[in-house]
C-alpha atoms as a PDB file:
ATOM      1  CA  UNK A   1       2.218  -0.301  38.407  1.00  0.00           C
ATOM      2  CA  UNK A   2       3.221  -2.406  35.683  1.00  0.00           C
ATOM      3  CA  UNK A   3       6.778  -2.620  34.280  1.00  0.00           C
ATOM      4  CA  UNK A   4       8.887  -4.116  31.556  1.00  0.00           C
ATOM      5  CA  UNK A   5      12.395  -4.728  33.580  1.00  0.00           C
ATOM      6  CA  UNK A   6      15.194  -7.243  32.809  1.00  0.00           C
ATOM      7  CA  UNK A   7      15.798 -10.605  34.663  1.00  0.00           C
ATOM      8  CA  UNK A   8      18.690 -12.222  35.360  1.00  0.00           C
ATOM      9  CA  UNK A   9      19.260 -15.614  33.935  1.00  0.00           C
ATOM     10  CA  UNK A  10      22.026 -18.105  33.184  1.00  0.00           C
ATOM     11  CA  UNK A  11      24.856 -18.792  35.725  1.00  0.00           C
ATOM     12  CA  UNK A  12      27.735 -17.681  37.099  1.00  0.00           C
ATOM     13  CA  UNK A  13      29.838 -14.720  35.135  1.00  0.00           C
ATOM     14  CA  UNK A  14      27.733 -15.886  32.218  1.00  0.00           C
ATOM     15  CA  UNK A  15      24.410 -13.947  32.705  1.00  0.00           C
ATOM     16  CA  UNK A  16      21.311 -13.573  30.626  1.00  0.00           C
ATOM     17  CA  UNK A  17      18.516 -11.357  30.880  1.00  0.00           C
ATOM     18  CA  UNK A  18      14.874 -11.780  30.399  1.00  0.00           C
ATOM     19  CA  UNK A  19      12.690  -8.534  29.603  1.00  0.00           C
ATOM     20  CA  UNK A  20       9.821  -9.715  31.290  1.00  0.00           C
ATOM     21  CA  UNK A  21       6.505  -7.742  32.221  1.00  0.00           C
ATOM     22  CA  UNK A  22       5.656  -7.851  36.280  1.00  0.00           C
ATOM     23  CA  UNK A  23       4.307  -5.944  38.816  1.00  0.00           C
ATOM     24  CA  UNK A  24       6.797  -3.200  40.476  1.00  0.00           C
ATOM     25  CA  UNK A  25       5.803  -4.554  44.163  1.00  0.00           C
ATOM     26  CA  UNK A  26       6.881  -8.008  42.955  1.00  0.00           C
ATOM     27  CA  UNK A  27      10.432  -9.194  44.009  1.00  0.00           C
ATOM     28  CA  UNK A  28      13.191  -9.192  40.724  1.00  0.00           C
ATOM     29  CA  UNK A  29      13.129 -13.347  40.540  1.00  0.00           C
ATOM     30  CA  UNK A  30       9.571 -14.007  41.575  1.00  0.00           C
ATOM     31  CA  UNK A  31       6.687 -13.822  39.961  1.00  0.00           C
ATOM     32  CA  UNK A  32       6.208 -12.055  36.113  1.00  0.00           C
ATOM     33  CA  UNK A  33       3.226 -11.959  33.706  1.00  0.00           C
ATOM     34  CA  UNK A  34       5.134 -12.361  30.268  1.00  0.00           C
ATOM     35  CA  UNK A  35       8.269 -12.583  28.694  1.00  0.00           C
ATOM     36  CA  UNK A  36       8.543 -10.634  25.831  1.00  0.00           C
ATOM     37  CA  UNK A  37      12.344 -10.544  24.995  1.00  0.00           C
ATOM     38  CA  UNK A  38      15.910 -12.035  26.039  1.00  0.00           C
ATOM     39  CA  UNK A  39      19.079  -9.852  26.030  1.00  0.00           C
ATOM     40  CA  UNK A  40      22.683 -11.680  25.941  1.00  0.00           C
ATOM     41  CA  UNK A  41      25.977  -9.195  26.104  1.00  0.00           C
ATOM     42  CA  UNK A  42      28.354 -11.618  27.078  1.00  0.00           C
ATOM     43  CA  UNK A  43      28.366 -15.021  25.572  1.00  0.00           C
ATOM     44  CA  UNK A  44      29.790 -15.375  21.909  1.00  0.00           C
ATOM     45  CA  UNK A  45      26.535 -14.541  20.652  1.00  0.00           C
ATOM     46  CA  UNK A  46      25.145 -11.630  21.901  1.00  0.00           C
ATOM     47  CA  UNK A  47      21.829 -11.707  20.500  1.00  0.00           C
ATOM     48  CA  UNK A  48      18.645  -9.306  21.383  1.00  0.00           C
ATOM     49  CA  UNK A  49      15.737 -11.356  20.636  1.00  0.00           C
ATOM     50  CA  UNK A  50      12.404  -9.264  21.099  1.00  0.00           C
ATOM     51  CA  UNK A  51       8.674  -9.590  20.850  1.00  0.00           C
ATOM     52  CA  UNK A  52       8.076  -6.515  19.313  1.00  0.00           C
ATOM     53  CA  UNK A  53       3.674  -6.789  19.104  1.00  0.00           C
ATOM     54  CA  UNK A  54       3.854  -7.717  22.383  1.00  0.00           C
ATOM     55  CA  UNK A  55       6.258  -4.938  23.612  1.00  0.00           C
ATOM     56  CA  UNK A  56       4.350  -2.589  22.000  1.00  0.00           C
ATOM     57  CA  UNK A  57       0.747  -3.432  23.555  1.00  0.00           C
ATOM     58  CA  UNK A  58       2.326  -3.396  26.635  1.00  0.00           C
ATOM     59  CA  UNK A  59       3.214  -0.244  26.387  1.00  0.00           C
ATOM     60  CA  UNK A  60       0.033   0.849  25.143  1.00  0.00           C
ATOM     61  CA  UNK A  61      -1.226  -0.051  28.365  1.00  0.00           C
ATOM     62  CA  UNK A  62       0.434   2.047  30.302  1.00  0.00           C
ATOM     63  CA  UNK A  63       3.666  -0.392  31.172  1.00  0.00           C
ATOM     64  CA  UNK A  64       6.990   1.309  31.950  1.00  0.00           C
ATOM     65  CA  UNK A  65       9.978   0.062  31.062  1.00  0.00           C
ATOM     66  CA  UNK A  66      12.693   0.129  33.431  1.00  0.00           C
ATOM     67  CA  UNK A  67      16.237   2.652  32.203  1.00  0.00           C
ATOM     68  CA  UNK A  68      18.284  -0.099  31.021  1.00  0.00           C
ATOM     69  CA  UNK A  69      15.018  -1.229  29.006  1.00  0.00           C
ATOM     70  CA  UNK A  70      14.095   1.927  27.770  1.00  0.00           C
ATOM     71  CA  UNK A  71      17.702   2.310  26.159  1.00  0.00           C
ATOM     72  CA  UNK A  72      17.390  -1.318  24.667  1.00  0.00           C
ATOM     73  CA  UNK A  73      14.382  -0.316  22.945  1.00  0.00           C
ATOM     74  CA  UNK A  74      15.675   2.874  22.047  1.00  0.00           C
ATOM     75  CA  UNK A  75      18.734   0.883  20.167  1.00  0.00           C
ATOM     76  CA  UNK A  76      16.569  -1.156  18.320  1.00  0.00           C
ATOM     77  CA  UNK A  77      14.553   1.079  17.372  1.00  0.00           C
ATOM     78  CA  UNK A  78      10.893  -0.275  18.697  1.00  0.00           C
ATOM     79  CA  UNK A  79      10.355   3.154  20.335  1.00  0.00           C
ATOM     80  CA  UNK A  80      11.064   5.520  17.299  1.00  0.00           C
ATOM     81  CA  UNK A  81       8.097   2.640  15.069  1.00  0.00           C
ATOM     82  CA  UNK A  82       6.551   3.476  18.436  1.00  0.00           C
ATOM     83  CA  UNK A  83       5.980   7.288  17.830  1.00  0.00           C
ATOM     84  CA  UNK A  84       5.111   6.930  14.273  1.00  0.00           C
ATOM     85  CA  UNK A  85       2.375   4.730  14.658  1.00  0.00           C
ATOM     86  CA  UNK A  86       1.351   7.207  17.205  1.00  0.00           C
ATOM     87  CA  UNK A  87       1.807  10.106  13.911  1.00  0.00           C
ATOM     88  CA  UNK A  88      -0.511   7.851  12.095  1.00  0.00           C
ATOM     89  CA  UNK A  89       1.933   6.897   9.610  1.00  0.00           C
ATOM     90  CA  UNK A  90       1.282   3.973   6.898  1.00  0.00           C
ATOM     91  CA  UNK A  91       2.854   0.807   7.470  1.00  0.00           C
ATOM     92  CA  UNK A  92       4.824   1.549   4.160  1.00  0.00           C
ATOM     93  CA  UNK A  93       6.034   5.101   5.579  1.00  0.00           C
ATOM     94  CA  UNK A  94       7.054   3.584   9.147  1.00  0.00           C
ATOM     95  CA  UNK A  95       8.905   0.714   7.220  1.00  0.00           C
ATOM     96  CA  UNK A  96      10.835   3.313   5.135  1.00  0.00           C
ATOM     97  CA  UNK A  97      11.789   4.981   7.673  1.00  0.00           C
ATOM     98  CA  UNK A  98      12.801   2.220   9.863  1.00  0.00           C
ATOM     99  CA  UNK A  99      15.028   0.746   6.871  1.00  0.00           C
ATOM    100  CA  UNK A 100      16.715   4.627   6.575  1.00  0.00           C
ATOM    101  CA  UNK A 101      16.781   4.833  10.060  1.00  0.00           C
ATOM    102  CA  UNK A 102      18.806   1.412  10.677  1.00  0.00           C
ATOM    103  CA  UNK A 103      21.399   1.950   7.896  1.00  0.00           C
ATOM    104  CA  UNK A 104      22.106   5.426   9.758  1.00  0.00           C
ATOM    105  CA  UNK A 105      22.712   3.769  13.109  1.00  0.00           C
ATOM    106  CA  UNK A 106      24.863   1.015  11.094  1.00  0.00           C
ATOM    107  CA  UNK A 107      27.268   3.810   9.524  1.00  0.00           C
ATOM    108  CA  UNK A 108      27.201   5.921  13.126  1.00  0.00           C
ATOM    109  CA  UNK A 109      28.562   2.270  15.122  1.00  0.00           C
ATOM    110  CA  UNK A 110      31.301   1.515  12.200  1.00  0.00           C
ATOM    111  CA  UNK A 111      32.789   5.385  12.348  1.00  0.00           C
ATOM    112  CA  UNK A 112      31.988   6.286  15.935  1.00  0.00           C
ATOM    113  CA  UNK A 113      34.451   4.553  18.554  1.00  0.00           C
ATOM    114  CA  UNK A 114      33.755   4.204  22.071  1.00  0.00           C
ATOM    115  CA  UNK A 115      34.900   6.341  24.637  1.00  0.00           C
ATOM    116  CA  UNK A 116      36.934   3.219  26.426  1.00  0.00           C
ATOM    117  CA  UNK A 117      38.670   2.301  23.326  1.00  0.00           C
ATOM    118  CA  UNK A 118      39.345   5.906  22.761  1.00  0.00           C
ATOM    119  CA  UNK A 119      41.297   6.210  26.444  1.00  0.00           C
ATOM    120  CA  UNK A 120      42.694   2.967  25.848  1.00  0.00           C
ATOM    121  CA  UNK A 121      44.474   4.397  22.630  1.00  0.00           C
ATOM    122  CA  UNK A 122      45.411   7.591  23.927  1.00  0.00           C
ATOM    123  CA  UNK A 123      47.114   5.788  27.356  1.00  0.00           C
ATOM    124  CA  UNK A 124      48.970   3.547  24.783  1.00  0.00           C
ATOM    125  CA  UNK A 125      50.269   6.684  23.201  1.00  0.00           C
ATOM    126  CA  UNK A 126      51.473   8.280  26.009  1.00  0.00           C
ATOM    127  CA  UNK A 127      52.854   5.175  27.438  1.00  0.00           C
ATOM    128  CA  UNK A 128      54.704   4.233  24.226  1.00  0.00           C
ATOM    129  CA  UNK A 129      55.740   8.235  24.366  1.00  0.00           C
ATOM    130  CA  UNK A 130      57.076   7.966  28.081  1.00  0.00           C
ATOM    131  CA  UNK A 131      59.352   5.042  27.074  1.00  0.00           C
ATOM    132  CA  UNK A 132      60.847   6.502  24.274  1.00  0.00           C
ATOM    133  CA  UNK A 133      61.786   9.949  26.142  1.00  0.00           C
ATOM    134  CA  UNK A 134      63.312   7.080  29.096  1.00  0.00           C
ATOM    135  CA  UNK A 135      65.609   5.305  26.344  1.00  0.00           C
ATOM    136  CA  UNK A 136      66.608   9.104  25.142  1.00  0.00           C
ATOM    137  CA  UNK A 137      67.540   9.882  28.591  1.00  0.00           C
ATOM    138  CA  UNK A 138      69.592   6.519  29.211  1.00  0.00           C
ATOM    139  CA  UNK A 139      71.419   6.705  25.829  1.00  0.00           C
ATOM    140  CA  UNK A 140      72.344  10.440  26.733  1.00  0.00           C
ATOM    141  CA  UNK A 141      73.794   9.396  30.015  1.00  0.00           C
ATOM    142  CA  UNK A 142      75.799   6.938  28.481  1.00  0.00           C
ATOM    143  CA  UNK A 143      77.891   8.714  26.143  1.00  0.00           C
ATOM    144  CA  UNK A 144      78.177  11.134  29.235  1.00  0.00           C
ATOM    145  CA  UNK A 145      79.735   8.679  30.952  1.00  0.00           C
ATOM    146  CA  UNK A 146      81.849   7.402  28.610  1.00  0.00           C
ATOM    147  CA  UNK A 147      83.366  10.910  28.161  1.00  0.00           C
ATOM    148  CA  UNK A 148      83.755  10.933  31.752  1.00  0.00           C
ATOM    149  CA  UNK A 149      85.744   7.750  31.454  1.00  0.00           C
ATOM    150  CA  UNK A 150      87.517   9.065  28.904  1.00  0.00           C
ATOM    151  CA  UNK A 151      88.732  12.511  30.905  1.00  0.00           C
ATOM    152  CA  UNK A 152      89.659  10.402  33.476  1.00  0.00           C
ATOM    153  CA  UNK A 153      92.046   7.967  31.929  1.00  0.00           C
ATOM    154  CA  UNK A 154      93.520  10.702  29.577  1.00  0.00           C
ATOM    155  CA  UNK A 155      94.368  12.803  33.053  1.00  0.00           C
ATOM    156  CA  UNK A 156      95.909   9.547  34.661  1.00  0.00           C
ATOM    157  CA  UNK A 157      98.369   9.242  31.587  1.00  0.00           C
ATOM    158  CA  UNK A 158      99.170  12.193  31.505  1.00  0.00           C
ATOM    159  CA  UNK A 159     100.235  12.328  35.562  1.00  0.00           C
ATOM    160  CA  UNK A 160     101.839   8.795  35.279  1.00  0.00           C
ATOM    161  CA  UNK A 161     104.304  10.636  32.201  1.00  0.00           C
ATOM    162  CA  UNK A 162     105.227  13.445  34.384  1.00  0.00           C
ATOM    163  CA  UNK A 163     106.409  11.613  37.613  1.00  0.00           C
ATOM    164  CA  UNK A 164     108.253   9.195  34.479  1.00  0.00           C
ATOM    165  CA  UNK A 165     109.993  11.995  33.286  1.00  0.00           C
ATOM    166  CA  UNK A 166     110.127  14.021  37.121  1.00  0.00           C
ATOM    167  CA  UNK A 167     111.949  10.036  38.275  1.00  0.00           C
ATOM    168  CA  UNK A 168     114.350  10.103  34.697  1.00  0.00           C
ATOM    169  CA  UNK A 169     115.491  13.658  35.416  1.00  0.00           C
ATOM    170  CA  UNK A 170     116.508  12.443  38.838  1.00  0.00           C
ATOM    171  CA  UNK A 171     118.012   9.658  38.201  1.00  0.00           C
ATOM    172  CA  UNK A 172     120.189  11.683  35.358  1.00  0.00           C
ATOM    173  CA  UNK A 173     121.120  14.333  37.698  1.00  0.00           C
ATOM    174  CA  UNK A 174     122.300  11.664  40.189  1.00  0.00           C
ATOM    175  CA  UNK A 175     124.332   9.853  37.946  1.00  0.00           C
ATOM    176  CA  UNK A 176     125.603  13.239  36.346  1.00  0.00           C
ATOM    177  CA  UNK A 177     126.905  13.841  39.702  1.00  0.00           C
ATOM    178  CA  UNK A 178     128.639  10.892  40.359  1.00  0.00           C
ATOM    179  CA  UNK A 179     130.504  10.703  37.142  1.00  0.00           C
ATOM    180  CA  UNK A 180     132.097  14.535  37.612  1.00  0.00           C
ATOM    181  CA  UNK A 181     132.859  13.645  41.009  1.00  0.00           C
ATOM    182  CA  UNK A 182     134.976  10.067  39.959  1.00  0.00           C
ATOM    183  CA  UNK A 183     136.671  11.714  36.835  1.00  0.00           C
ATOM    184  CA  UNK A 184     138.112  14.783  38.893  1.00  0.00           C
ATOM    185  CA  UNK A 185     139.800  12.687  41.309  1.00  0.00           C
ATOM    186  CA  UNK A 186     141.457  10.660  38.321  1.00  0.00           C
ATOM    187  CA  UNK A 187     142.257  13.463  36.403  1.00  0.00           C
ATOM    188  CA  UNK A 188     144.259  15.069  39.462  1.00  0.00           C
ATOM    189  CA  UNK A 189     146.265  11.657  39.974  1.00  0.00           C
ATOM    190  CA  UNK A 190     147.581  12.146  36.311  1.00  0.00           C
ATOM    191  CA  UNK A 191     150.056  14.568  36.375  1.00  0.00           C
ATOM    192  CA  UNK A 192     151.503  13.167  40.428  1.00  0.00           C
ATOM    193  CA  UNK A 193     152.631   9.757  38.621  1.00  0.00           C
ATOM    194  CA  UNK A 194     156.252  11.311  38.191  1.00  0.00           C
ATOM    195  CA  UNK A 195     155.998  13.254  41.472  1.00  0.00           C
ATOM    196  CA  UNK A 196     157.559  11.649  44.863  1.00  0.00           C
ATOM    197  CA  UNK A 197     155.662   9.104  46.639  1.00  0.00           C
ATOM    198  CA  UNK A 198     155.434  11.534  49.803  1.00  0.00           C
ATOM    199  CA  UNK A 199     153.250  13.872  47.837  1.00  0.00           C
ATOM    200  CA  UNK A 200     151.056  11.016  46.781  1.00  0.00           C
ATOM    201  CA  UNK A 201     150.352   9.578  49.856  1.00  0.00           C
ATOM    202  CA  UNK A 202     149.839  13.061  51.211  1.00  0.00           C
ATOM    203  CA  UNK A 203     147.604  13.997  48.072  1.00  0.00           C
ATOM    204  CA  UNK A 204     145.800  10.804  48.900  1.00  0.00           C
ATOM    205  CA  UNK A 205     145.307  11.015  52.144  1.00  0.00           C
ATOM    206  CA  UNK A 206     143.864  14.768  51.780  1.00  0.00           C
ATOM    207  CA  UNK A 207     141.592  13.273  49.198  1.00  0.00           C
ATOM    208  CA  UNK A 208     139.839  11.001  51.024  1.00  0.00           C
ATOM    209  CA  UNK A 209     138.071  12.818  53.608  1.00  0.00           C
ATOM    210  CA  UNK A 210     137.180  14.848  50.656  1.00  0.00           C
ATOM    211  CA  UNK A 211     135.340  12.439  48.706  1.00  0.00           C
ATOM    212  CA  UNK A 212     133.221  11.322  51.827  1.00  0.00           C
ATOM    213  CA  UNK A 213     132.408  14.793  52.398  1.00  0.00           C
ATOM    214  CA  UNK A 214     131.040  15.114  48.484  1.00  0.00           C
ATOM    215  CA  UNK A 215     129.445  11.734  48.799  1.00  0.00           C
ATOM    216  CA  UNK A 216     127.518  12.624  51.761  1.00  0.00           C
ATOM    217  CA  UNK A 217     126.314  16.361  50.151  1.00  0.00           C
ATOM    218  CA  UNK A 218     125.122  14.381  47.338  1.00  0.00           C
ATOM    219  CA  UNK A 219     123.283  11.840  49.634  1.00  0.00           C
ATOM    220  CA  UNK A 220     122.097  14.521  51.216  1.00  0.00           C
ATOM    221  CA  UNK A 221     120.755  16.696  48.414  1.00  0.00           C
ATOM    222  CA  UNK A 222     119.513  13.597  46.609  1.00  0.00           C
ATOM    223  CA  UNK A 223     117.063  12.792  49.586  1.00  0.00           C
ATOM    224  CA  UNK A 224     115.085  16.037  50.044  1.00  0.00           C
ATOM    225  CA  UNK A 225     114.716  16.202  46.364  1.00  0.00           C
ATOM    226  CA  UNK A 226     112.906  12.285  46.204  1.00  0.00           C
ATOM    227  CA  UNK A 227     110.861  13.275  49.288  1.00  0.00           C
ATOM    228  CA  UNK A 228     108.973  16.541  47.418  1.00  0.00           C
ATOM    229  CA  UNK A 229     109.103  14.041  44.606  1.00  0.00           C
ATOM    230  CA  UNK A 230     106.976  11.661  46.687  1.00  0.00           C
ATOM    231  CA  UNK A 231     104.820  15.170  48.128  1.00  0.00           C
ATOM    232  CA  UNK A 232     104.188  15.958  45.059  1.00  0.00           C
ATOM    233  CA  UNK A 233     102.507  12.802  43.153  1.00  0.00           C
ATOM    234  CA  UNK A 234     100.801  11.924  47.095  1.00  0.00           C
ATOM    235  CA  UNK A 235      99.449  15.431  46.665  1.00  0.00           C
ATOM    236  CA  UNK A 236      98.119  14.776  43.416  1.00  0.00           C
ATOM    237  CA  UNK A 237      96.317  11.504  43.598  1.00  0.00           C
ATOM    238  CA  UNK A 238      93.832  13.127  46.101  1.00  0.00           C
ATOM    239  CA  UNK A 239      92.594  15.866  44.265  1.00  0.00           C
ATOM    240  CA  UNK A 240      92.265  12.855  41.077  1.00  0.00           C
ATOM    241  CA  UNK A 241      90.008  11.430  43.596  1.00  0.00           C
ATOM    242  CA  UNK A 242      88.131  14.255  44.355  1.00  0.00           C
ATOM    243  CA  UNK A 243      87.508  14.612  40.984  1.00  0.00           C
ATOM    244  CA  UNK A 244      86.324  11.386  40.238  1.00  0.00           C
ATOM    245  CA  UNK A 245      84.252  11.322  42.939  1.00  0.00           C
ATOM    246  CA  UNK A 246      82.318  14.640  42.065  1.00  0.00           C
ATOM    247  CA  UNK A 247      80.563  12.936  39.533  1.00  0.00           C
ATOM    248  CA  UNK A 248      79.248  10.125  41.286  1.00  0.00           C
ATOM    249  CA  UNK A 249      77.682  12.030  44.061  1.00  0.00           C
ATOM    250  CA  UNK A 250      75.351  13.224  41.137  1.00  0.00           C
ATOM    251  CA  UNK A 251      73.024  10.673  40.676  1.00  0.00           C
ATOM    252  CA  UNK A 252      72.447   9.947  44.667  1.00  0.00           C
ATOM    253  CA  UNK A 253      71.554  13.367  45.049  1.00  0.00           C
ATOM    254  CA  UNK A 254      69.192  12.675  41.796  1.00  0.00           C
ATOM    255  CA  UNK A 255      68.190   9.671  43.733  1.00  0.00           C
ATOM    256  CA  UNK A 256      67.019  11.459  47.318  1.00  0.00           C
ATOM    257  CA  UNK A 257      64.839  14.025  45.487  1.00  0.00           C
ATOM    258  CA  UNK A 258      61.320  13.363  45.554  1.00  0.00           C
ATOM    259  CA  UNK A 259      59.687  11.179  42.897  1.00  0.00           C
ATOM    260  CA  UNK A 260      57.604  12.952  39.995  1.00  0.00           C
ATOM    261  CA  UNK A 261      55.151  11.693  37.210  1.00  0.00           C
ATOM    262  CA  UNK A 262      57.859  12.306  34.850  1.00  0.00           C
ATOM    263  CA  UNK A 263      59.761   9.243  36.888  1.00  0.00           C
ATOM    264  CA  UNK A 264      56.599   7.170  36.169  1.00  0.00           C
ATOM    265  CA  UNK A 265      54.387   5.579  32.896  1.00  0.00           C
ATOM    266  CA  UNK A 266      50.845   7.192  32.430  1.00  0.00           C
ATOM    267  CA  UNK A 267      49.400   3.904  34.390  1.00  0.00           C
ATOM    268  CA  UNK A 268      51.485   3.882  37.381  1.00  0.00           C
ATOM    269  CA  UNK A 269      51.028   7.716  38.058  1.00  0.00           C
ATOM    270  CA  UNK A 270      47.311   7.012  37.563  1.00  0.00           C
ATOM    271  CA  UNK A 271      47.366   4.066  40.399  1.00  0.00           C
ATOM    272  CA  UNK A 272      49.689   5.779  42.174  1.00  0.00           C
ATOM    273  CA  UNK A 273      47.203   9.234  42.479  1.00  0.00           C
ATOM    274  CA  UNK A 274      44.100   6.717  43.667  1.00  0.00           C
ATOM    275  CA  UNK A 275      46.186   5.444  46.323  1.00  0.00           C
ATOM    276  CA  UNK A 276      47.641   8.631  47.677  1.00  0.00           C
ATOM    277  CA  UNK A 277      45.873  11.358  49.853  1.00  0.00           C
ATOM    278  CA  UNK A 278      46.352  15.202  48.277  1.00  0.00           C
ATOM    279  CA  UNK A 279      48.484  16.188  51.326  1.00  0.00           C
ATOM    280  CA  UNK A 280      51.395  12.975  49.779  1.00  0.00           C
ATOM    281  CA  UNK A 281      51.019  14.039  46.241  1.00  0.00           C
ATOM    282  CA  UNK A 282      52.020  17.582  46.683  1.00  0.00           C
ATOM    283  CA  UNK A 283      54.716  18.043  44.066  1.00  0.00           C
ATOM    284  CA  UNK A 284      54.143  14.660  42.397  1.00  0.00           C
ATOM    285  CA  UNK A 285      52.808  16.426  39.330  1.00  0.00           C
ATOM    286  CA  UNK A 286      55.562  18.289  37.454  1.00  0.00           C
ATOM    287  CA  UNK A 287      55.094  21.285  35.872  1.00  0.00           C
ATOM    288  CA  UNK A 288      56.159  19.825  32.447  1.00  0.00           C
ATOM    289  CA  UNK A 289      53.436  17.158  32.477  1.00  0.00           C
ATOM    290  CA  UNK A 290      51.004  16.999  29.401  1.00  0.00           C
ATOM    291  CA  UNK A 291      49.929  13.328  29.618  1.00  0.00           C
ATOM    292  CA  UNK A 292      45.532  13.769  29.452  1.00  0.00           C
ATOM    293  CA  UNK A 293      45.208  10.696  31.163  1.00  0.00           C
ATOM    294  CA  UNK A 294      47.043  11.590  34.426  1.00  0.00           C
ATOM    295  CA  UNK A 295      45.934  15.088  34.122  1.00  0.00           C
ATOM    296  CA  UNK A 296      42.445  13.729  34.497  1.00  0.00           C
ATOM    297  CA  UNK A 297      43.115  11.574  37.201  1.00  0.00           C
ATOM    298  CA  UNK A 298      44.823  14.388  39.265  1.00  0.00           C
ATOM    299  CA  UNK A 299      41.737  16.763  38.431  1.00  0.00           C
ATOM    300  CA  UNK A 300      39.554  14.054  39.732  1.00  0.00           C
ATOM    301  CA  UNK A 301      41.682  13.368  42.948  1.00  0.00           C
ATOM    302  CA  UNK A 302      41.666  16.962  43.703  1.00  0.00           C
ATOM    303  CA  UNK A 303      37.773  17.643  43.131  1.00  0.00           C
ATOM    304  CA  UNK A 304      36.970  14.182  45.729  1.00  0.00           C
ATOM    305  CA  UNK A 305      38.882  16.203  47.866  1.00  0.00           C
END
């Protein structure tokens, strides 16, 4: 059986095809009948050059073009002058039509995208969409934290002013103390001036032993009252600690959970679905997702499975 099929040509990741007539038995590069057309998609030209007369007796005799052929015809339009001729249409009608028919297919390939560029777009969409909900997220969690930062420094002023004015009342009450207890003994001497010097020494002597035992009961009140003091602001700082630390321990639990599409861009959820068996993505897509593209590629994963 005869066929019209391409042939490769050129060199290396710079191909060009040949639509060449040859026998189906015969090997893709040996031997061919005719050439009757070149096809070039990837240099700067890409340029379909056919023989259309000679196309078209071939496949009066019976040739068959090959798929990829059959669409390259189809394109240009050789099959559609094709089945006119076969109508037994005038060469005035089939060029009519040929000249309506090519301005239709010009208008279709300027509105019409392709279905690549078409993903392309809607994966830049979501991608730019995924970024912008990420910088939303990270500008929310920063004025968090700055609040945080904020509670936390007002709540270590305000301890640091109480044990200030717990230390000030203190030290007033000590000195307070001290002053009543050197004026008395003063005041008392006063009025013994004129008395006998017996009675002074006497009044001094009884005096002494008295101050020591005041000055001790103030030592020893003073203490106890510095040491629940100390208790006090030692009791305090831990539970500041526990507080600040509360909030921290919020993002490493964040961190041990298990990663979601959310977590990822539309392309790395993609790639990271192909690499992944069904059993290691369970859970991976969350229930909030709405990006088509990794939607797709989930449905896919799950129907290969």
């Amino acid at each position: 059986m005869i066929r019209i099929r391409l042939q490769k040509k050129g060199r290396k990741k710079r191909p060009i095809f040949h639509l060449v007539v040859a026998d189906s038995k015969v090997a893709r590069d040996g031997r061919i009948i005719e050439q009757v057309g070149r096809y070039d998609n990837v240099t700067e030209k890409k340029e379909i050059v056919l023989n259309e007369d000679r196309i078209l007796y071939w496949l009066d005799t019976g040739a068959q073009p090959s798929d990829t052929v059959r669409k390259i015809l189809r394109n240009e339009g050789i099959l559609y002058k094709r089945h006119l001729m076969m109508w037994g249409k005038s060469e005035e009608e089939i060029e009519a039509a040929m000249t309506e028919w090519k301005a239709y297919r010009d208008s279709k390939e300027d509105i019409v995208t392709s279905r690549k560029d078409k993903h392309k777009n809607l994966l830049a969409a979501e991608e730019q969409e995924f970024k912008d909900q990420v910088q939303k997220k990270a500008a929310k969690a920063a004025v968090e934290l700055e609040t945080e930062t904020a509670n936390e420094e007002a709540e270590e002023a305000k301890t640091e002013e109480v044990e200030a004015t717990t230390e000030t009342e203190v030290a007033e009450e000590t000195s307070t103390e001290e002053t009543t207890e050197e004026a008395a003994p003063e005041e008392e001497k006063a009025p013994e001036v004129e008395a006998k010097e017996e009675v002074a020494e006497e009044a001094e002597v009884e005096e002494a032993p008295a101050k020591e035992e005041v000055a001790e009961e103030a030592e020893v009140e003073e203490a106890p009252a510095k040491e629940e003091a100390v208790e006090e602001t030692t009791d305090e700082t831990p539970a500041k600690e526990e507080e600040t630390k509360e909030p921290a321990e919020e993002p490493k639990a964040a961190a041990e959970s298990s990663v979601t599409s959310n977590d990822m861009t539309a392309k790395e959820s993609i790639d990271h679905i192909r690499d992944n068996d069904l059993d290691a993505l369970k859970g991976f897509i969350s229930d909030d997702e709405s990006r088509k593209t990794v939607l797709a590629a989930w449905e896919s994963k799950q129907s290969e499975g």
